[in-house]
C-alpha atoms as a PDB file:
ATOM      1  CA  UNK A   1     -22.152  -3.774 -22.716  1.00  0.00           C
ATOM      2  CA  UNK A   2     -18.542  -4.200 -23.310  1.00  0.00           C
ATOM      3  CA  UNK A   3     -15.195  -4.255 -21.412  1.00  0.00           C
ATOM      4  CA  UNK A   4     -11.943  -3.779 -22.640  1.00  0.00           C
ATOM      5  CA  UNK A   5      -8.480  -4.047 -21.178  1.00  0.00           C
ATOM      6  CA  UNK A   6      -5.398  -2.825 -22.295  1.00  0.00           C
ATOM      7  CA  UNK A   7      -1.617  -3.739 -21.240  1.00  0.00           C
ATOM      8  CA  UNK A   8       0.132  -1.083 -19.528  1.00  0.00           C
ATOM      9  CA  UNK A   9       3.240  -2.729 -17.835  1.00  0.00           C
ATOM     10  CA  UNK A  10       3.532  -5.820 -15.787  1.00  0.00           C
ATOM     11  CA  UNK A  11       0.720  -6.930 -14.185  1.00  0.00           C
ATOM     12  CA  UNK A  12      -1.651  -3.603 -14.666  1.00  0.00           C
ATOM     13  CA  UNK A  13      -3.855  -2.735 -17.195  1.00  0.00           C
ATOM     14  CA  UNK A  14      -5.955   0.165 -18.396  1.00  0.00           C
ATOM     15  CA  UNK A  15      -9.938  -0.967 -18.383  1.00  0.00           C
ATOM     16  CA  UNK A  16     -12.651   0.670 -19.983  1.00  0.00           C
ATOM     17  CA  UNK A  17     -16.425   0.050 -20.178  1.00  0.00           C
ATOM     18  CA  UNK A  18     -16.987   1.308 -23.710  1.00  0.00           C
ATOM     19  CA  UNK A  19     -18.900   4.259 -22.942  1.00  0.00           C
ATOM     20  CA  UNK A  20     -15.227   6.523 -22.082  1.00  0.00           C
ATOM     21  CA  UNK A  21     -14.688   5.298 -18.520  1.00  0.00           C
ATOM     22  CA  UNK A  22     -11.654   3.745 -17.481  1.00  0.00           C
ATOM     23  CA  UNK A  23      -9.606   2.574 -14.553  1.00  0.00           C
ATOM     24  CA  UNK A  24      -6.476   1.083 -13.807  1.00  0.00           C
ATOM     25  CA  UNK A  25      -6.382  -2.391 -12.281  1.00  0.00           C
ATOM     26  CA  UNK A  26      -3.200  -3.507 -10.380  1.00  0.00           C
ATOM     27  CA  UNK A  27      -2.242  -6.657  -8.286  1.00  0.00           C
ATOM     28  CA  UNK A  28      -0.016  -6.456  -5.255  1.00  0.00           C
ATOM     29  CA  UNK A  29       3.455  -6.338  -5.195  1.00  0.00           C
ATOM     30  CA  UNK A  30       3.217  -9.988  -3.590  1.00  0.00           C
ATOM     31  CA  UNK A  31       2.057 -11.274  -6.548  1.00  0.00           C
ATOM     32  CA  UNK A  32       4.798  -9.154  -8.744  1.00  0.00           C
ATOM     33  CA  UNK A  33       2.511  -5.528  -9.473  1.00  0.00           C
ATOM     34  CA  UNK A  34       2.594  -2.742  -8.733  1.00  0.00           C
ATOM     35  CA  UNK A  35      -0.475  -1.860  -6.630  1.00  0.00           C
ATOM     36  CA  UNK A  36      -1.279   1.150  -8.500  1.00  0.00           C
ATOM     37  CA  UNK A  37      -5.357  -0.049  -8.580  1.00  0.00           C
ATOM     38  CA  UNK A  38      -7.994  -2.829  -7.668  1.00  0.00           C
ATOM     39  CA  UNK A  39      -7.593  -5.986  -8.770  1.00  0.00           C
ATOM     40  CA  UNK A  40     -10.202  -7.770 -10.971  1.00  0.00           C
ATOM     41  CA  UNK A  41     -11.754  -9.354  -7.515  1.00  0.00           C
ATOM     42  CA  UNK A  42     -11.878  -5.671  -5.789  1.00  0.00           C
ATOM     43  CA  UNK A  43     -13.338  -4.379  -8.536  1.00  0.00           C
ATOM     44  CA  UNK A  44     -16.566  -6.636  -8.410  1.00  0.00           C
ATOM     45  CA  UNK A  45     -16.699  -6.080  -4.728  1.00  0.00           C
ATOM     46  CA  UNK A  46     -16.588  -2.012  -5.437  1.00  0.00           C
ATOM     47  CA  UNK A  47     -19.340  -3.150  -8.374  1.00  0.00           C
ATOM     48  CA  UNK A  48     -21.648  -4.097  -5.632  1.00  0.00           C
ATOM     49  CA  UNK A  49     -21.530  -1.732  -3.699  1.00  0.00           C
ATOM     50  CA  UNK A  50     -22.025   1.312  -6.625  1.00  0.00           C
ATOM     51  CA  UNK A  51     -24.477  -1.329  -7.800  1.00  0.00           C
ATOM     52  CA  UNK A  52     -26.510  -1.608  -4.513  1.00  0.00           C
ATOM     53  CA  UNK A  53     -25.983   2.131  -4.020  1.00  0.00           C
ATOM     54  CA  UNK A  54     -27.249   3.306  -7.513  1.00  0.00           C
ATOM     55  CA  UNK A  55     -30.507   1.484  -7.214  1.00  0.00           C
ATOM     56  CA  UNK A  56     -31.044   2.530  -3.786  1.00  0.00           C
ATOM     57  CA  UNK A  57     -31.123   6.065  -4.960  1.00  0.00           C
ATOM     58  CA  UNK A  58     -33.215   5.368  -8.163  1.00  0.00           C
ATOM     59  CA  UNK A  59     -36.073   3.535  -6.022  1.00  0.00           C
ATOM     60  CA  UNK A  60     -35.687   6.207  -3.218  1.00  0.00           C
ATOM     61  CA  UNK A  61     -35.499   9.079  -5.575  1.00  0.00           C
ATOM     62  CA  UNK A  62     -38.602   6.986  -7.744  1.00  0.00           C
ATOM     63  CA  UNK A  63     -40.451   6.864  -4.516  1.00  0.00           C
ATOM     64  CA  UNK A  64     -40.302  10.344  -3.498  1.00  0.00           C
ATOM     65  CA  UNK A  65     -38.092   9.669  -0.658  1.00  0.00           C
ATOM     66  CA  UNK A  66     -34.918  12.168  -0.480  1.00  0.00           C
ATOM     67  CA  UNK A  67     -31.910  11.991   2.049  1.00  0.00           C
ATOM     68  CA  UNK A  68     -29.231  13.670   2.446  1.00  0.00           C
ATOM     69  CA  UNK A  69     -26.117  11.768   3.286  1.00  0.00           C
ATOM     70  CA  UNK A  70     -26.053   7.574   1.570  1.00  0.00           C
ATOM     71  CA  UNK A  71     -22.916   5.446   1.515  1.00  0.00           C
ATOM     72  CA  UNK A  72     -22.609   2.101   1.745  1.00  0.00           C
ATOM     73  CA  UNK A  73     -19.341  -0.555   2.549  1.00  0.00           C
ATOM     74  CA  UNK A  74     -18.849  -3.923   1.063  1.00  0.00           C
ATOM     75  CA  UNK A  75     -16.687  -6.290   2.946  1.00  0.00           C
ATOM     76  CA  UNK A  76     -16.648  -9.860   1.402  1.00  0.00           C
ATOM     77  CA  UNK A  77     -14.815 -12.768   2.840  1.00  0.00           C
ATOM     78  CA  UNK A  78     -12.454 -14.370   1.044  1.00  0.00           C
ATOM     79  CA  UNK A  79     -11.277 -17.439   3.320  1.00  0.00           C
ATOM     80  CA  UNK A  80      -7.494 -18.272   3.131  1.00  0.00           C
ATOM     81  CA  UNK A  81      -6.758 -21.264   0.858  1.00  0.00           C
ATOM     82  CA  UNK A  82     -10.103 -19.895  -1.330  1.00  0.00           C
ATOM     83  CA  UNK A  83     -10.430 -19.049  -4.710  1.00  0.00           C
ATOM     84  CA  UNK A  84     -13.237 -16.975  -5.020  1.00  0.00           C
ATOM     85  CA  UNK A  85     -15.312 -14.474  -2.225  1.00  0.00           C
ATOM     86  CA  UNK A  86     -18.034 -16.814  -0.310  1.00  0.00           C
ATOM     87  CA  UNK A  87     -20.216 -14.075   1.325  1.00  0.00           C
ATOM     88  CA  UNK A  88     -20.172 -10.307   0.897  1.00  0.00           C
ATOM     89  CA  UNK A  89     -21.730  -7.547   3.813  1.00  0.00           C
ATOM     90  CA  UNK A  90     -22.842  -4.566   2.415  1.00  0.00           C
ATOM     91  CA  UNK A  91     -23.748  -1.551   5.281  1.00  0.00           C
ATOM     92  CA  UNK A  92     -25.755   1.114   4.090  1.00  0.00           C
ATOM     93  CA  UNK A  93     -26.041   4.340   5.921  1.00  0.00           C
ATOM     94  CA  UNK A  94     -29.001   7.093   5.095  1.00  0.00           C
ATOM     95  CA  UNK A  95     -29.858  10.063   6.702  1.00  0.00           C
ATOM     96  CA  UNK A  96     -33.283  11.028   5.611  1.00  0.00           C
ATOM     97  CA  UNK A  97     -36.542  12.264   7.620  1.00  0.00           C
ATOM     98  CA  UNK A  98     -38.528   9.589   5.464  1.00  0.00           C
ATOM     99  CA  UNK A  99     -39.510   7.149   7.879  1.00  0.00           C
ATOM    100  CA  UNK A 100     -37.431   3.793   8.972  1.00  0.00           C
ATOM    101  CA  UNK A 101     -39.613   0.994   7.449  1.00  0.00           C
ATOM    102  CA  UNK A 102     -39.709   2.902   3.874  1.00  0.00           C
ATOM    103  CA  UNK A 103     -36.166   2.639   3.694  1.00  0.00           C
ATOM    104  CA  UNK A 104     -36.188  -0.556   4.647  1.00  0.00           C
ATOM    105  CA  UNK A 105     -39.123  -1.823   1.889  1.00  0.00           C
ATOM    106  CA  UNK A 106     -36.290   0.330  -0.240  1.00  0.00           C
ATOM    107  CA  UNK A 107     -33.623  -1.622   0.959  1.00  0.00           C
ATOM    108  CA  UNK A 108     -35.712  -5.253   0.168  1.00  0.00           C
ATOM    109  CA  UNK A 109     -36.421  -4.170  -3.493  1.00  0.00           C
ATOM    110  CA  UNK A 110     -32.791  -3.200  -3.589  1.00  0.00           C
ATOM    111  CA  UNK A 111     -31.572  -6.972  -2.618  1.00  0.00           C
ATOM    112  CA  UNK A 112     -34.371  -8.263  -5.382  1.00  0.00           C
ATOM    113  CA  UNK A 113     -33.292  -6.401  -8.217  1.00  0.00           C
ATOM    114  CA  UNK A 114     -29.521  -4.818  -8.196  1.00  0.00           C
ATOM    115  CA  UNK A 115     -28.103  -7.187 -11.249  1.00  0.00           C
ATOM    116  CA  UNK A 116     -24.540  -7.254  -9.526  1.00  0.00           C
ATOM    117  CA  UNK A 117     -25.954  -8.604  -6.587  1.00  0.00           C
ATOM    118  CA  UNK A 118     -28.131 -11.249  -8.684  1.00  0.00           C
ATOM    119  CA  UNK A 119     -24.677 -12.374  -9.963  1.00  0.00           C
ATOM    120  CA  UNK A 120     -23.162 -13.080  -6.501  1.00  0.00           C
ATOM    121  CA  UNK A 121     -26.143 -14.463  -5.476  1.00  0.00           C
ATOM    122  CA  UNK A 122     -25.988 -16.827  -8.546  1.00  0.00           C
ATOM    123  CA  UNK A 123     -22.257 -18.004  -8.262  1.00  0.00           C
ATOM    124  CA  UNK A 124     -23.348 -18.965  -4.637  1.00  0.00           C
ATOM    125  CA  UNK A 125     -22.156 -15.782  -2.940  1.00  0.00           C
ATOM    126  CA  UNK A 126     -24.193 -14.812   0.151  1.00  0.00           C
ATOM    127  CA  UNK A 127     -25.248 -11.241  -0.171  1.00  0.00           C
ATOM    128  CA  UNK A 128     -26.182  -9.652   3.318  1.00  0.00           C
ATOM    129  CA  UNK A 129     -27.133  -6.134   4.036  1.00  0.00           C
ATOM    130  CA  UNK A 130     -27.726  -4.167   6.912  1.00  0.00           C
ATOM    131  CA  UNK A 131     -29.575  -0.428   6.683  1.00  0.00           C
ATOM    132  CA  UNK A 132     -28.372   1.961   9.637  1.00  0.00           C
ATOM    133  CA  UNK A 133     -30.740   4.959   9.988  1.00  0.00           C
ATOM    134  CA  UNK A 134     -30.067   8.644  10.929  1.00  0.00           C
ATOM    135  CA  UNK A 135     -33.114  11.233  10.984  1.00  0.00           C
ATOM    136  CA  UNK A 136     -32.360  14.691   9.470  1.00  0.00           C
END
């Protein structure tokens, strides 16, 4: 695995993944950007939550389990005066006719095994999440 960024013009860069993806990460015009993209700290919240969204469709999709509407939302708390995010929320939504406590066993293996997550977890983050059910 392998990230690269390139500079584009004050504070925002083009970043790539080393497979062909890229994005463009910005700061705020408060701290002299141009807010044309997520900054380096938005981006690992957004990584969570693609992270904790993939492998809930792997294991659900692994487990026979189909749905047809998933999204999830990340908010993470960043206190004033702090440095780095101290605890992250992540709410996923799934409309599916599989029953609630599958998901839910889904939505534990998800919280043991999503890497991103395991990185928060490990730089002292607390990772919550929260499953919200709709039949089909």
């Amino acid at each position: 695995m392998i990230a690269k960024a390139e500079w584009i013009e004050g504070i925002k860069f083009k970043v790539s993944d080393g497979r062909g993806h890229e994005i463009i990460s910005d700061v705020p015009e408060k701290y002299k950007g141009t807010d044309q993209g997520p900054t380096g700290l938005e981006l690992s919240v957004m990584g969570l939550t693609a992270c904790i969204s993939a492998v809930f469709t792997i294991i659900a999709n692994n487990s026979g389990i189909q749905f047809s509407i998933l999204s999830a939302e990340t908010e993470a708390d960043k206190p004033k005066g702090a440095k780095i995010i101290t605890q992250t929320k992540t709410v996923i939504k799934v409309k599916s006719d599989a029953p609630e406590e599958k998901l839910k066993r889904i939505l534990a293996k998800v919280v043991d095994i999503c890497p991103v997550g395991l990185i928060f977890e490990k730089a002292g983050i607390k990772v919550e999440t929260e499953l919200i059910t709709e039949g089909l």
